[in-house]
N, C-alpha and C. Protein backbone atom coordinates (compact mmCIF):
# COMPACT_ATOMS: atom_id res chain seq x y z
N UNK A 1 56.14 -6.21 -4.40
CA UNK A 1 55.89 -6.84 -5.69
C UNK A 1 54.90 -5.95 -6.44
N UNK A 2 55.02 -5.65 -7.46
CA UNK A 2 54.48 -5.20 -8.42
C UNK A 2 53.04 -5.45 -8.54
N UNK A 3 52.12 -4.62 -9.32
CA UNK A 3 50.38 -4.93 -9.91
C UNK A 3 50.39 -6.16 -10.52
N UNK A 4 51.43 -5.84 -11.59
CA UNK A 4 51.32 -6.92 -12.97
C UNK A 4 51.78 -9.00 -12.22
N UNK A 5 52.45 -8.45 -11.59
CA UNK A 5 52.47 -10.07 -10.99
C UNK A 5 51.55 -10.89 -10.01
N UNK A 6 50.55 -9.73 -9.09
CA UNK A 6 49.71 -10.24 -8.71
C UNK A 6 48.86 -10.87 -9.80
N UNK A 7 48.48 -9.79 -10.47
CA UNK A 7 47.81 -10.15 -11.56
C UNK A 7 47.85 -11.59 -12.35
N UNK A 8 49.09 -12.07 -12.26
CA UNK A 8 49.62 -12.71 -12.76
C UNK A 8 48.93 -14.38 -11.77
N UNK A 9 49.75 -13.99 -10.98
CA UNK A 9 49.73 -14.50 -9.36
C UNK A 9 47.77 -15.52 -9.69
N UNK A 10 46.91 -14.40 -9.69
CA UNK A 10 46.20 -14.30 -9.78
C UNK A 10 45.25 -15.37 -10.56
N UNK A 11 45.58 -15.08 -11.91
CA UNK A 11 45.20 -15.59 -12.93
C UNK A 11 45.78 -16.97 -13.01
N UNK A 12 46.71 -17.11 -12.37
CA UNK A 12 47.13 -18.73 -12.46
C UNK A 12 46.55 -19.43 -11.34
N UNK A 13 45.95 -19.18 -9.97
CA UNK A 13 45.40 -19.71 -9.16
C UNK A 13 44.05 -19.83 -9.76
N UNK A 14 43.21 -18.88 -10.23
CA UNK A 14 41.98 -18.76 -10.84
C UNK A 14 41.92 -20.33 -11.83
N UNK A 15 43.04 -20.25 -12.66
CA UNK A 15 43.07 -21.40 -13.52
C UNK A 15 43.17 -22.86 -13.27
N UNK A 16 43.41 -22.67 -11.61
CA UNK A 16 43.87 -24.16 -11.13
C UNK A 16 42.21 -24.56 -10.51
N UNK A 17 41.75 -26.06 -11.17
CA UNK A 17 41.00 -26.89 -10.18
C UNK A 17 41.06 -28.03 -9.47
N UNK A 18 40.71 -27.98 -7.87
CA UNK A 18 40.29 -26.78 -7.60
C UNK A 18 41.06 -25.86 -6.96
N UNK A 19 40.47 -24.46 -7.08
CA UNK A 19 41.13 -23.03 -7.04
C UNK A 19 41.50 -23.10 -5.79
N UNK A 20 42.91 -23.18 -5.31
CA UNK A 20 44.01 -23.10 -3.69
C UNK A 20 42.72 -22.22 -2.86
N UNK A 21 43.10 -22.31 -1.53
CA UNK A 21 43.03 -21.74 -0.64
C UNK A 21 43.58 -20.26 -0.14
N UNK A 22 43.52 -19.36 -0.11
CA UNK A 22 44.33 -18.33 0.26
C UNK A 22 44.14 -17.53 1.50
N UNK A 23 45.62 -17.13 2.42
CA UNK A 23 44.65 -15.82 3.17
C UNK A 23 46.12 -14.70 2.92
N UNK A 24 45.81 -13.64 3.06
CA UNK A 24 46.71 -12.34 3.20
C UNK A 24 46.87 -12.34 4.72
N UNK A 25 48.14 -11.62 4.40
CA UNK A 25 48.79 -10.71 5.83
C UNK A 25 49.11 -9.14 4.83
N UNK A 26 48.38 -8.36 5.58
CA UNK A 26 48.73 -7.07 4.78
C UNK A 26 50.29 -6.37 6.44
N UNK A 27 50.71 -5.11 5.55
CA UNK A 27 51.56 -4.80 5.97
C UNK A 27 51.59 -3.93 7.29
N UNK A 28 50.14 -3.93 7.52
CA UNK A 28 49.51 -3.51 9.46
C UNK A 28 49.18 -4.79 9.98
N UNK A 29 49.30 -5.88 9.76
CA UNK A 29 49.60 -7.04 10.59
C UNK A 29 48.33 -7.60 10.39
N UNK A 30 46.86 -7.26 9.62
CA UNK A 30 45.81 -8.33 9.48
C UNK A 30 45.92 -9.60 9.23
N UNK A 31 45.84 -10.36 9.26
CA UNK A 31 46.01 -11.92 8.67
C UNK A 31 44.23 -12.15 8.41
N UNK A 32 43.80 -11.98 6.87
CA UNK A 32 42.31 -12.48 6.28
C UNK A 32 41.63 -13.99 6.90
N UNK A 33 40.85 -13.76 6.17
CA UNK A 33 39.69 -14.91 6.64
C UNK A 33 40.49 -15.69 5.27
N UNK A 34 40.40 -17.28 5.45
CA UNK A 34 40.59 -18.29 4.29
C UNK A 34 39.46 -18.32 3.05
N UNK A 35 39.79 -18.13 2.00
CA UNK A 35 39.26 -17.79 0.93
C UNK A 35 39.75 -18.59 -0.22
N UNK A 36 38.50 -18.48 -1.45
CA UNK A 36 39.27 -19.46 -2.47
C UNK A 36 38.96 -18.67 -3.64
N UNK A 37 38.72 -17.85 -3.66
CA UNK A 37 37.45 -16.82 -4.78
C UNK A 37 39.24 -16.16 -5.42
N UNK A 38 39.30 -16.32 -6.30
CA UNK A 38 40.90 -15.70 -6.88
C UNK A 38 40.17 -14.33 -7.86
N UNK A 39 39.00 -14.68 -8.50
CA UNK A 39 38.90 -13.80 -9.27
C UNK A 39 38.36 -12.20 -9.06
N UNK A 40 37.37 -11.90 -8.09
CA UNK A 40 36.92 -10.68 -7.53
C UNK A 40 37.60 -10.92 -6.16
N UNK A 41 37.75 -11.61 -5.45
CA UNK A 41 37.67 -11.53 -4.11
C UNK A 41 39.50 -10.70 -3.60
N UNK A 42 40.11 -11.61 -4.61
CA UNK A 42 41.57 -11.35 -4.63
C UNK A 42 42.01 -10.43 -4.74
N UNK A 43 41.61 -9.65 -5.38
CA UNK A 43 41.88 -8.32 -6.06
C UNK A 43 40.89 -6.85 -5.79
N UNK A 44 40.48 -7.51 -4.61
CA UNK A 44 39.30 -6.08 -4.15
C UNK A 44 40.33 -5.54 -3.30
N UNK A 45 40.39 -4.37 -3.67
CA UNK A 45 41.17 -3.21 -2.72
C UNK A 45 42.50 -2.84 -3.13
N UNK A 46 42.92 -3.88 -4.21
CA UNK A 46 44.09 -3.59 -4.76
C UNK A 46 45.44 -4.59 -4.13
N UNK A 47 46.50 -4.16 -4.02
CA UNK A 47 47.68 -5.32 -3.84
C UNK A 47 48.68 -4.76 -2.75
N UNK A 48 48.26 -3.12 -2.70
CA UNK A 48 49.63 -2.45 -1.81
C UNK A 48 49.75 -2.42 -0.75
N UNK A 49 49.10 -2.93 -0.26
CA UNK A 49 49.15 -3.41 1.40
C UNK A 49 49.47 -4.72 1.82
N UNK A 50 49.85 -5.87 0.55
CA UNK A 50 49.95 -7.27 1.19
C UNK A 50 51.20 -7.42 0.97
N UNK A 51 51.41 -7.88 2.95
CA UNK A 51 52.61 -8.10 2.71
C UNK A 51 53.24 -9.71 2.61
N UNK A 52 52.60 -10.51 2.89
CA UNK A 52 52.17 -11.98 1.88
C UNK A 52 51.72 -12.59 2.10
N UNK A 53 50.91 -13.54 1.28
CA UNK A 53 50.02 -14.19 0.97
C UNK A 53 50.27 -15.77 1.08
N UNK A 54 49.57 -16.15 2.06
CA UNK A 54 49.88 -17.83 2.16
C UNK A 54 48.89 -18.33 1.53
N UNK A 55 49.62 -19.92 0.40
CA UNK A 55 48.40 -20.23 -0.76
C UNK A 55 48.64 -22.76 -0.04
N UNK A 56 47.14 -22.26 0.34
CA UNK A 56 46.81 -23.88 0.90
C UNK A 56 47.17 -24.93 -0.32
N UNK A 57 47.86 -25.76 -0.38
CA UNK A 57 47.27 -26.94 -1.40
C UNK A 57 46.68 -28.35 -0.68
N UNK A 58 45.71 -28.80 -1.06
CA UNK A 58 45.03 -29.74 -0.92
C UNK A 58 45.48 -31.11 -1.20
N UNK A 59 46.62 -31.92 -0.48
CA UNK A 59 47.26 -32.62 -1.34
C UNK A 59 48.21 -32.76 -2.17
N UNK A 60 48.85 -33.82 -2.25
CA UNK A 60 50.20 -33.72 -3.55
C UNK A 60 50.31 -33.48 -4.61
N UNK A 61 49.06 -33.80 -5.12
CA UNK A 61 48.89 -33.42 -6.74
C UNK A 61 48.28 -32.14 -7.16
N UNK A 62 47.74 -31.67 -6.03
CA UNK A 62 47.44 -29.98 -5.91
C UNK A 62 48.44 -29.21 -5.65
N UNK A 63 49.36 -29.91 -4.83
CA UNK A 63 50.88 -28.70 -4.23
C UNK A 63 51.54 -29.13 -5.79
N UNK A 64 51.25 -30.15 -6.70
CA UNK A 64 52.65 -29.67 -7.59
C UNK A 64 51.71 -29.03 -8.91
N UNK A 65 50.36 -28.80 -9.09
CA UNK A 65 50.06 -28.00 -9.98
C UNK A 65 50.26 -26.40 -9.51
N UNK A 66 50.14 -26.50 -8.32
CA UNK A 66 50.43 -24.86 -7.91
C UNK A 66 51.74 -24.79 -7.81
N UNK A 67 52.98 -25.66 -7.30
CA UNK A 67 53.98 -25.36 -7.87
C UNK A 67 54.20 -24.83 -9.10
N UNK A 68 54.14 -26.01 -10.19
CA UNK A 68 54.26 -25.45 -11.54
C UNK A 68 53.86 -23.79 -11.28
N UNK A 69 52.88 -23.72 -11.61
CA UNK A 69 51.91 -22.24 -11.82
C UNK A 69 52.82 -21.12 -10.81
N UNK A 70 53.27 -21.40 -9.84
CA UNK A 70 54.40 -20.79 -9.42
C UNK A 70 55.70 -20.16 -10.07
N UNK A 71 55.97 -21.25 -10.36
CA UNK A 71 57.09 -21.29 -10.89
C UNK A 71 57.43 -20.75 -12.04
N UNK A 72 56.44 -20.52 -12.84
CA UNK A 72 55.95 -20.01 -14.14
C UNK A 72 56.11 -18.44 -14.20
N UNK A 73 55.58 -18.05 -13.11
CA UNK A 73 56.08 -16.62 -12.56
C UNK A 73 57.10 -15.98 -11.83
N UNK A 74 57.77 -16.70 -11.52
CA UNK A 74 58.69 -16.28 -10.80
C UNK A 74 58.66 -15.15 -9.97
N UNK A 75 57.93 -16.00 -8.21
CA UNK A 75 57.65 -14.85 -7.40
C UNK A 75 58.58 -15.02 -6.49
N UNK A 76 58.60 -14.18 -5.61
CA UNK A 76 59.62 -14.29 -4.46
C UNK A 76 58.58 -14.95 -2.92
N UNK A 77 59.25 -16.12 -2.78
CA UNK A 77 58.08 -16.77 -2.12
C UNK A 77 58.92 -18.23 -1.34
N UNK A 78 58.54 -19.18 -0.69
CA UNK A 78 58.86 -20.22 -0.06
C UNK A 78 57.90 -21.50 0.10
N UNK A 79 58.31 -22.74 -0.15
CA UNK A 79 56.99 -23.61 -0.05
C UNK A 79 57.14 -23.63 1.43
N UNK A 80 56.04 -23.93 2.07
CA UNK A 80 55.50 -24.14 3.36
C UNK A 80 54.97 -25.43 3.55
N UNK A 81 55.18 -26.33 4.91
CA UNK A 81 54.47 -26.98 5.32
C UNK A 81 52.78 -26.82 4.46
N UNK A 82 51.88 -26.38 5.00
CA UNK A 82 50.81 -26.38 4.03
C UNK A 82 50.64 -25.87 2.62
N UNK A 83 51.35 -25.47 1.78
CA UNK A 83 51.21 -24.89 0.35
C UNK A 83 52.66 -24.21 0.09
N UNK A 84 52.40 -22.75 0.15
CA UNK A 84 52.92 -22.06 -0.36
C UNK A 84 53.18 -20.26 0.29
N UNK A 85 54.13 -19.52 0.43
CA UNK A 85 54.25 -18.29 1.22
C UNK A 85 54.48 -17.47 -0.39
N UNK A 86 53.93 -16.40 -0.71
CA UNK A 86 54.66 -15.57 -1.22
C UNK A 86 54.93 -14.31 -1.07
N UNK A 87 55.17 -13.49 -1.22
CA UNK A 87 55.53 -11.96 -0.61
C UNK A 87 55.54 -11.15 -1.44
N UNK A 88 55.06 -10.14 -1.11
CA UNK A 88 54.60 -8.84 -1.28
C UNK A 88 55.69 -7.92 -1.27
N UNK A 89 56.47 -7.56 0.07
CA UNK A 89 57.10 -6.70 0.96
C UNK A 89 58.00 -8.21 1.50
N UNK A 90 59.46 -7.49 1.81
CA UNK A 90 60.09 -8.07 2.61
C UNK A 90 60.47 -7.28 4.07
N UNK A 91 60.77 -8.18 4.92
CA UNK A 91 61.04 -7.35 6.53
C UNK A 91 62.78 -7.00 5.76
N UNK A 92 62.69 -5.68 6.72
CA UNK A 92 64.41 -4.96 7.03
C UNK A 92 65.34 -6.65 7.34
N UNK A 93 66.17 -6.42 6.75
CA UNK A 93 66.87 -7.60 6.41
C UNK A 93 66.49 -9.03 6.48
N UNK A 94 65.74 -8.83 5.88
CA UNK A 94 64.80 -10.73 5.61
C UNK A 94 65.22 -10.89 4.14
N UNK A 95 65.77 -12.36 3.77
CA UNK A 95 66.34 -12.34 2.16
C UNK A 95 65.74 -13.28 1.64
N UNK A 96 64.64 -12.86 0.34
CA UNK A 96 63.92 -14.01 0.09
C UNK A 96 64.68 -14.70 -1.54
N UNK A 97 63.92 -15.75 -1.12
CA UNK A 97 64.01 -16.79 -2.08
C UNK A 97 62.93 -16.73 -3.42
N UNK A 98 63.12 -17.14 -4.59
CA UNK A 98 61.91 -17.08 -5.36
C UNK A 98 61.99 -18.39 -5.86
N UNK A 99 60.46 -18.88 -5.96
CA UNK A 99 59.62 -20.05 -6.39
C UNK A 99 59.86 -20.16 -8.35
């Protein structure tokens, strides 16, 4: 996925209160510490290593404002049991879906 849609990505979690939960899986297999900081924290180091990003919602009325805000962008992503998956990178024949 592209700069401009994290960016994107980004700026719409920033806008939601309160601001989701997040952690990365970059594309050497780290899985981050849980975080909620969208605005510096998100975006330190850049985007080209994540290969995706699971986003917590707190509740029903939190999973459908981050829906919306999802949806708005049109990422390539899956709702999850807890929130939300979206992706970065796909695996050698893995076929995603977009939110």
């Amino acid at each position: 996925m592209n700069s401009t849609k994290w960016e994107e990505l980004r700026l719409a979690m920033y806008a939601i209160e309160p601001a989701p939960r997040y952690r990365c899986m970059t594309i050497a297999g780290h899985y981050s510490e849980e975080d909620a900081e969208w605005f510096y924290h998100f975006r330190a180091g850049g985007y080209d290593d994540i290969r995706y990003i699971d986003i917590f919602a707190e509740g029903q009325s939190h999973r459908e404002q981050v829906r919306r805000a999802l949806k708005k962008i049109h990422l390539p992503g899956e709702e999850t049991v807890e929130g939300f998956r979206v992706y970065g990178y796909a695996l050698p024949g893995q076929s995603l879906d977009y939110l």
